[in-house]
N, C-alpha and C. Protein backbone atom coordinates (compact mmCIF):
# COMPACT_ATOMS: atom_id res chain seq x y z
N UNK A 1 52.50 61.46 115.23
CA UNK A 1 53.17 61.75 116.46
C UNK A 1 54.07 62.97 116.25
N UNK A 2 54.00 63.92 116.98
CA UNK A 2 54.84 65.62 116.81
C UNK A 2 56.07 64.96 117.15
N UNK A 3 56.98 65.61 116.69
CA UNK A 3 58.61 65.53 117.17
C UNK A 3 58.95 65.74 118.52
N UNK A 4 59.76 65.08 119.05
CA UNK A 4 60.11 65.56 120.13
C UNK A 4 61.26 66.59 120.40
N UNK A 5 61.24 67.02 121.63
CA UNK A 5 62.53 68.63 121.62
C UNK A 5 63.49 68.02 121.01
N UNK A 6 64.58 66.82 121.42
CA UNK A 6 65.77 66.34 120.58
C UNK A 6 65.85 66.47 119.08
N UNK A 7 64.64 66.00 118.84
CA UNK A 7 64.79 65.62 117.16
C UNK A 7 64.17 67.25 116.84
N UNK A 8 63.27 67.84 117.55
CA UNK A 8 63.51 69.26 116.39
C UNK A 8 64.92 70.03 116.71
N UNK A 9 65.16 70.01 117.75
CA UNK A 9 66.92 70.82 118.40
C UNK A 9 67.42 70.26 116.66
N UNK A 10 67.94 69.03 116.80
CA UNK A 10 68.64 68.48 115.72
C UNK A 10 68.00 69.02 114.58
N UNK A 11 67.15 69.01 114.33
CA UNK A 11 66.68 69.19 112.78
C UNK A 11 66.92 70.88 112.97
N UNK A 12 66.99 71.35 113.53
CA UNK A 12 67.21 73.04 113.62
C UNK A 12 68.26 73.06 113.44
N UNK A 13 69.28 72.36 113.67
CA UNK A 13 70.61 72.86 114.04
C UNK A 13 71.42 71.94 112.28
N UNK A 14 70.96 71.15 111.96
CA UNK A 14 71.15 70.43 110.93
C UNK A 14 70.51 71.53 109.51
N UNK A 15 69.44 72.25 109.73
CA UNK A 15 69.02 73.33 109.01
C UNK A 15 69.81 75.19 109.01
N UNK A 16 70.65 74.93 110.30
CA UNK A 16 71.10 75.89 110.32
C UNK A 16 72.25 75.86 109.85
N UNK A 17 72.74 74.64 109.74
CA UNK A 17 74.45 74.38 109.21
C UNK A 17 74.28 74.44 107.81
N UNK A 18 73.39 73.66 107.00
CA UNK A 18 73.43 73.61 105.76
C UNK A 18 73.33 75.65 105.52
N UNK A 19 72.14 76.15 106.41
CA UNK A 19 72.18 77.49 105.69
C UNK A 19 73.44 78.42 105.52
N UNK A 20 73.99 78.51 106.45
CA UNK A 20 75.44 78.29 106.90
C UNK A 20 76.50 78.26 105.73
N UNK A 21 76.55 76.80 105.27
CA UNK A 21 76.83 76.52 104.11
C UNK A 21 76.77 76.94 103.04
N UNK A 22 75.16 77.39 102.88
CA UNK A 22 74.77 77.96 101.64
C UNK A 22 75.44 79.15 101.32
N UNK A 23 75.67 79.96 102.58
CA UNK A 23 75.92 81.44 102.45
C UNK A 23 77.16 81.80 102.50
N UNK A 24 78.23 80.78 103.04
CA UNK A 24 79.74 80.80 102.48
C UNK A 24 79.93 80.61 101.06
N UNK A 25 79.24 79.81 100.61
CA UNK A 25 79.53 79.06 98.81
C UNK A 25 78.63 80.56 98.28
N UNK A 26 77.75 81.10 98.56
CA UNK A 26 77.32 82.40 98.18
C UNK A 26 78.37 83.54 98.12
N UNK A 27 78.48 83.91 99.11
CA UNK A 27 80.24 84.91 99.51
C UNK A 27 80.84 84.50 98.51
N UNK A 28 81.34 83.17 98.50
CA UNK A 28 82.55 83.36 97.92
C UNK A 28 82.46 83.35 96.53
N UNK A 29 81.24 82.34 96.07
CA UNK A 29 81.20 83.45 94.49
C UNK A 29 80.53 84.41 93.94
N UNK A 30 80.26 85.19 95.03
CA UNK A 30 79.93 86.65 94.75
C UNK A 30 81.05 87.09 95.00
N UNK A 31 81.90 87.15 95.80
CA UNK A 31 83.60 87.87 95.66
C UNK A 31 84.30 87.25 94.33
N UNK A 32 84.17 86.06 93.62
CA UNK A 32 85.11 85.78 92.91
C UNK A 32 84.25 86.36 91.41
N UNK A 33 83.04 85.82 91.43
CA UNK A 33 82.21 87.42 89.92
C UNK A 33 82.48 88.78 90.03
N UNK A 34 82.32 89.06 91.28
CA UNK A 34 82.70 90.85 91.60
C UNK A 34 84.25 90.91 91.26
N UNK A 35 85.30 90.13 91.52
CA UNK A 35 87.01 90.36 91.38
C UNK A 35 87.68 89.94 90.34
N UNK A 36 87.41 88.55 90.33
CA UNK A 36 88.38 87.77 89.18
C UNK A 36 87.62 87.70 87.88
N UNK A 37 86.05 86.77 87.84
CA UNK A 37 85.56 86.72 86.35
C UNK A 37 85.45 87.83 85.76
N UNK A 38 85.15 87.50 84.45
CA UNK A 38 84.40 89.20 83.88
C UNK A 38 84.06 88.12 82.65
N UNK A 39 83.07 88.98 81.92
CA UNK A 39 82.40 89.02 80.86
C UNK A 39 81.27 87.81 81.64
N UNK A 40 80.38 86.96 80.73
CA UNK A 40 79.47 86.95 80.84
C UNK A 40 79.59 85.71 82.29
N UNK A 41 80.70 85.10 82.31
CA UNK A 41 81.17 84.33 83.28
C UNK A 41 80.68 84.61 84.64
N UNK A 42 81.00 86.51 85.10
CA UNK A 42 81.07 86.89 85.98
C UNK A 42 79.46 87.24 86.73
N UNK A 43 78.86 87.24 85.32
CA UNK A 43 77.12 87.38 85.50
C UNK A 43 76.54 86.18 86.47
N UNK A 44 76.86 85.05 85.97
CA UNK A 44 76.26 83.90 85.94
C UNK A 44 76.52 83.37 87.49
N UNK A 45 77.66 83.89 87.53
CA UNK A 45 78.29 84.05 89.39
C UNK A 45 77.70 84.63 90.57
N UNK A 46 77.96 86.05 90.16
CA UNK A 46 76.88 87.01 91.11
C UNK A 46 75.63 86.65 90.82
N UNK A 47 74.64 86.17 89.87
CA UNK A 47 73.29 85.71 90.04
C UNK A 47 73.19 84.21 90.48
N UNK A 48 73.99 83.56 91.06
CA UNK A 48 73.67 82.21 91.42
C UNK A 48 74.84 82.31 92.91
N UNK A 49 75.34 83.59 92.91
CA UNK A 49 75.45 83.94 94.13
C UNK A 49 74.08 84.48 94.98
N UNK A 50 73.81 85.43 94.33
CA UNK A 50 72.43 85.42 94.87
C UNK A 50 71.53 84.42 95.00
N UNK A 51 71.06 83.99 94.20
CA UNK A 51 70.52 83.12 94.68
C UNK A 51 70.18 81.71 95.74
N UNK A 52 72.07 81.54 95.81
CA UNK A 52 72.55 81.11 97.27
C UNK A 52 72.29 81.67 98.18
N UNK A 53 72.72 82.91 98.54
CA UNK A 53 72.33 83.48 99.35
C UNK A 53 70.32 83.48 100.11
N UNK A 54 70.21 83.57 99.06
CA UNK A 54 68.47 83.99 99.03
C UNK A 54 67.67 82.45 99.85
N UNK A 55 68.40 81.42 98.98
CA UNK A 55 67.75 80.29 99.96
C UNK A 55 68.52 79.85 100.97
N UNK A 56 69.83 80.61 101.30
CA UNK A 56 70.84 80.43 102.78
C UNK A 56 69.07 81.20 103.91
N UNK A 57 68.79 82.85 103.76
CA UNK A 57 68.36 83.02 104.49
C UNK A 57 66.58 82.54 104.56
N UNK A 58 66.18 81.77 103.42
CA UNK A 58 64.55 81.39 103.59
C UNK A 58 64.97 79.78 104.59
N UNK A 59 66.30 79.23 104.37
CA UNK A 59 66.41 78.08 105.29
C UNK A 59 66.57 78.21 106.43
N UNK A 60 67.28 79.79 106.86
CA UNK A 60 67.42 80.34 108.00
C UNK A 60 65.65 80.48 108.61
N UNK A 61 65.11 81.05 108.01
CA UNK A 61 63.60 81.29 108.37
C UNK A 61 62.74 80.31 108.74
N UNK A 62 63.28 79.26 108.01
CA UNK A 62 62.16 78.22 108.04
C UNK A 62 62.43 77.28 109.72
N UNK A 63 63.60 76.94 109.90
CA UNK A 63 64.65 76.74 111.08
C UNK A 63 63.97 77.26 112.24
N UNK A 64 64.43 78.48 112.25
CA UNK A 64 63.83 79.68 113.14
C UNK A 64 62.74 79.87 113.17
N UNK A 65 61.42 79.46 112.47
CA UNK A 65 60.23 79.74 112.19
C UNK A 65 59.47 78.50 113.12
N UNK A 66 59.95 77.27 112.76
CA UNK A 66 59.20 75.90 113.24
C UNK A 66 60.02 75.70 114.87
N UNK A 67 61.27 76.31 115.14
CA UNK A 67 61.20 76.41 116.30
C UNK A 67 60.73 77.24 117.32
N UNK A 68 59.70 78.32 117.05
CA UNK A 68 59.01 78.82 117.58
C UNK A 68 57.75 78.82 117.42
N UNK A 69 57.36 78.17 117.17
CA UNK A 69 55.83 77.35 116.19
C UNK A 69 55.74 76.36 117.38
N UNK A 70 56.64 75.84 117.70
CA UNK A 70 56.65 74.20 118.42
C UNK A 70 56.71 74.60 119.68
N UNK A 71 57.26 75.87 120.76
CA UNK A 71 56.71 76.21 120.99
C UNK A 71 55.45 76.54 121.62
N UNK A 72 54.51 76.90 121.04
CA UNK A 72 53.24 77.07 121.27
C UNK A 72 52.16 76.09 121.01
N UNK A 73 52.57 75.19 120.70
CA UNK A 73 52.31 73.74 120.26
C UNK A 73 52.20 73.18 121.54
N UNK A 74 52.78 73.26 122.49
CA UNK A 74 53.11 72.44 123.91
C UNK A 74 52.32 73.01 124.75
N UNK A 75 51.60 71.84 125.49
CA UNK A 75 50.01 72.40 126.53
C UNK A 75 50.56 73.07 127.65
């Protein structure tokens, strides 16, 4: 049985908060490797900042992707 509009609205909007999420906790330790750490500390920061970041915007995509998928799904 396909989802109905409520439950994908929700699941979009429940996908968009976590991404959301992801990409504040990204920011902020990519500002705190770029300012305060240093030495190898500060590495390990900015690359797992990135990498926050990176799945903040593929969760953004995926969100945004299946709600326009669904969509065209409907007779």
């Amino acid at each position: 049985m396909p989802p109905t509009d409520p439950e994908r609205a929700a699941a979009r909007r429940r996908r968009l908060l976590w991404a959301g999420i992801l990409a504040v906790a990204g920011l902020v330790l990519l500002v705190i490797g770029l300012t305060i750490a240093d030495g190898a500390t500060a590495w390990i920061e900015v690359a797992a900042a990135i990498v926050l970041l990176l799945t903040s915007y593929g969760v953004q995509y995926v969100a945004r992707r299946e709600t326009f998928r669904g969509h065209d799904e409907r007779p």
